[in-house]
Protein backbone atom coordinates (compact mmCIF):
# COMPACT_ATOMS: atom_id res chain seq x y z
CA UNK A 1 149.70 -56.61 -181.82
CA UNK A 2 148.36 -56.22 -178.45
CA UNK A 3 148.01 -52.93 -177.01
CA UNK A 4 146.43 -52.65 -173.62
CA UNK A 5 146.48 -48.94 -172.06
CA UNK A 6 145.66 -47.84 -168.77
CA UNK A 7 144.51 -44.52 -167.49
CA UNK A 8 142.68 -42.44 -164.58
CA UNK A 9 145.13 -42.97 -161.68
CA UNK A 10 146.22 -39.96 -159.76
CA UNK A 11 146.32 -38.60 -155.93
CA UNK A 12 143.15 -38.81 -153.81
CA UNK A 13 142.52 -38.51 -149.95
CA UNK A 14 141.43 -41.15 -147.95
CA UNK A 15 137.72 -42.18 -148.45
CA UNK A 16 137.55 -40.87 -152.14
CA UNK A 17 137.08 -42.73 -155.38
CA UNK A 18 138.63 -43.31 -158.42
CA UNK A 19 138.02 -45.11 -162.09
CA UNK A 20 140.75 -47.00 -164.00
CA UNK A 21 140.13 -47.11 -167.82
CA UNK A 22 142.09 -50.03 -169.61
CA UNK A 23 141.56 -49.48 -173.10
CA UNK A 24 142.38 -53.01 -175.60
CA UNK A 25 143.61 -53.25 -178.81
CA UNK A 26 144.13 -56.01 -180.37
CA UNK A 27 142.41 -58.85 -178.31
CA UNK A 28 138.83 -58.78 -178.16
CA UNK A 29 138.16 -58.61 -173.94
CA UNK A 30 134.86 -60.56 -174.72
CA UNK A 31 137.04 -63.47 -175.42
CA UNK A 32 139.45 -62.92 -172.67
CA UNK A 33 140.09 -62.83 -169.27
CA UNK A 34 140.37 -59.53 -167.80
CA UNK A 35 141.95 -58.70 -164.89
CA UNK A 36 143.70 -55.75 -162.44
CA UNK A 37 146.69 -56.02 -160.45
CA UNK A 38 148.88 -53.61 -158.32
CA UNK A 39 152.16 -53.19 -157.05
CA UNK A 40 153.23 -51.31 -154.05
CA UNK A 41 157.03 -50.72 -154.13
CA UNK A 42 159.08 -53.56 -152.22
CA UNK A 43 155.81 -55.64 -152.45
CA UNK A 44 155.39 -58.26 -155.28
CA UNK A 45 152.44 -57.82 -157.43
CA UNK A 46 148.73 -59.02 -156.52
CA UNK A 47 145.50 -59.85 -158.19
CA UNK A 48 143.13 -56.86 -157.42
CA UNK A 49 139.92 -57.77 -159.34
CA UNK A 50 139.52 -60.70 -162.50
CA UNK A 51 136.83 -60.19 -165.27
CA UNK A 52 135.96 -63.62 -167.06
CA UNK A 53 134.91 -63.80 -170.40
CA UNK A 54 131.37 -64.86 -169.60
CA UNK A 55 131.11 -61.57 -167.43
CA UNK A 56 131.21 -63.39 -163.72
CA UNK A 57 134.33 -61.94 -161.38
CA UNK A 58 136.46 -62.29 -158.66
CA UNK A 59 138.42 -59.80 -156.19
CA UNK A 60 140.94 -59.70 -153.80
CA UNK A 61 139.78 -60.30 -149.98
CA UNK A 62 141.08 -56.63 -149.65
CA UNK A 63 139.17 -54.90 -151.56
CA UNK A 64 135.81 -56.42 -151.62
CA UNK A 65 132.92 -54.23 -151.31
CA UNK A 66 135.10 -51.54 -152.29
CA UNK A 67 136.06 -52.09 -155.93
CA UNK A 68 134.20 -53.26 -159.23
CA UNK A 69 135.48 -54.37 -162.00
CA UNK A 70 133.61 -53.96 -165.12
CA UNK A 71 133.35 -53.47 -169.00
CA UNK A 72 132.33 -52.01 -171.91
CA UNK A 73 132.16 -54.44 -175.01
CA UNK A 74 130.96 -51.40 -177.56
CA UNK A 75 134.30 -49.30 -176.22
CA UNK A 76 136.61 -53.20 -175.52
CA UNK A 77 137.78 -51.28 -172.30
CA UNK A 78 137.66 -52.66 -168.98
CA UNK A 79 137.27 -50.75 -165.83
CA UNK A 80 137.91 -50.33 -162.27
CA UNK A 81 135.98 -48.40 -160.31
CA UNK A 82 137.28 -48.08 -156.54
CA UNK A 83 135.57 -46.88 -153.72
CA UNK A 84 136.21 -45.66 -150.03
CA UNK A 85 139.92 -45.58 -150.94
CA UNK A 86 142.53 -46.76 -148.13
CA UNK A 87 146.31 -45.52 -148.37
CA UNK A 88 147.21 -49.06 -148.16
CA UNK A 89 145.88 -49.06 -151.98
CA UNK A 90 148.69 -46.81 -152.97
CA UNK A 91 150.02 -48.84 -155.93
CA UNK A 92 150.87 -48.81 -159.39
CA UNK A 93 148.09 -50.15 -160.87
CA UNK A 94 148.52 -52.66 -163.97
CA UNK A 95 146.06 -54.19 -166.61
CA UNK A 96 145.99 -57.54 -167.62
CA UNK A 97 144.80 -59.38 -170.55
CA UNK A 98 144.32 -63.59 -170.88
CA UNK A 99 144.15 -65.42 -173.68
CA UNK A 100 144.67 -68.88 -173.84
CA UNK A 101 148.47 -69.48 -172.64
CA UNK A 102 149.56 -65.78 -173.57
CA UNK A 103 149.94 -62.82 -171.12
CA UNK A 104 149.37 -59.02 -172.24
CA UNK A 105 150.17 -56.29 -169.79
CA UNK A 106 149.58 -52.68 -169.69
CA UNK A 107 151.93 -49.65 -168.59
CA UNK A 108 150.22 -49.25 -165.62
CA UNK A 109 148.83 -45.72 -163.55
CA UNK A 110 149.76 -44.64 -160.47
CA UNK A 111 147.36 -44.53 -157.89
CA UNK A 112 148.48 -42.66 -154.53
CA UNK A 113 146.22 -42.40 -151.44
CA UNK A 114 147.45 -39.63 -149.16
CA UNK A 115 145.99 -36.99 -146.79
């Protein structure tokens, strides 16, 4: 059974940073394609940053230069790590998992921007 669990969102101002943890079970994210999404509320849900099984990635146009995705085989977590944080990246953040023609998703972590 698949298991994917996310973790480190919270409440930062403007400017700070934050790391998402999305620990797998279950699926091997060596093997899989990796990615993080959000959704704002009344906003439908967008691809934030991709991790491919042969390491290269992509990100969203909106967050480039600001976030990294990243992972740690030993550990088969994946990260975000997000940088000079907007408030326009309040969302609930949500991990994803690809493997072949099935879809895994996590919980998901708030993440709130505010001053």
């Amino acid at each position: 059974q698949v298991q994917l669990v996310e973790s480190g969102g919270g409440l930062v101002q403007p400017g700070e940073s934050l790391r998402l943890s999305c620990v797998a079970s279950g699926i091997n994210i060596r093997t899989s394609t990796m990615g993080w999404y959000r959704q704002a509320p009344g906003k439908q849900r967008e691809l934030v940053a991709v991790l491919f099984g042969l390491g290269s990635t992509a990100y969203a146009d909106s967050v480039k230069g600001r976030f990294t995705i990243f992972r740690d085989t030993s550990k088969n977590t994946v990260y975000l790590q997000m940088s000079s944080l907007k408030p326009e990246d309040t969302a609930v953040y949500l991990c994803n998992a690809r493997r072949f023609n099935d879809d895994y998703w996590g919980q998901g972590t708030q993440v709130t921007v505010s001053s």
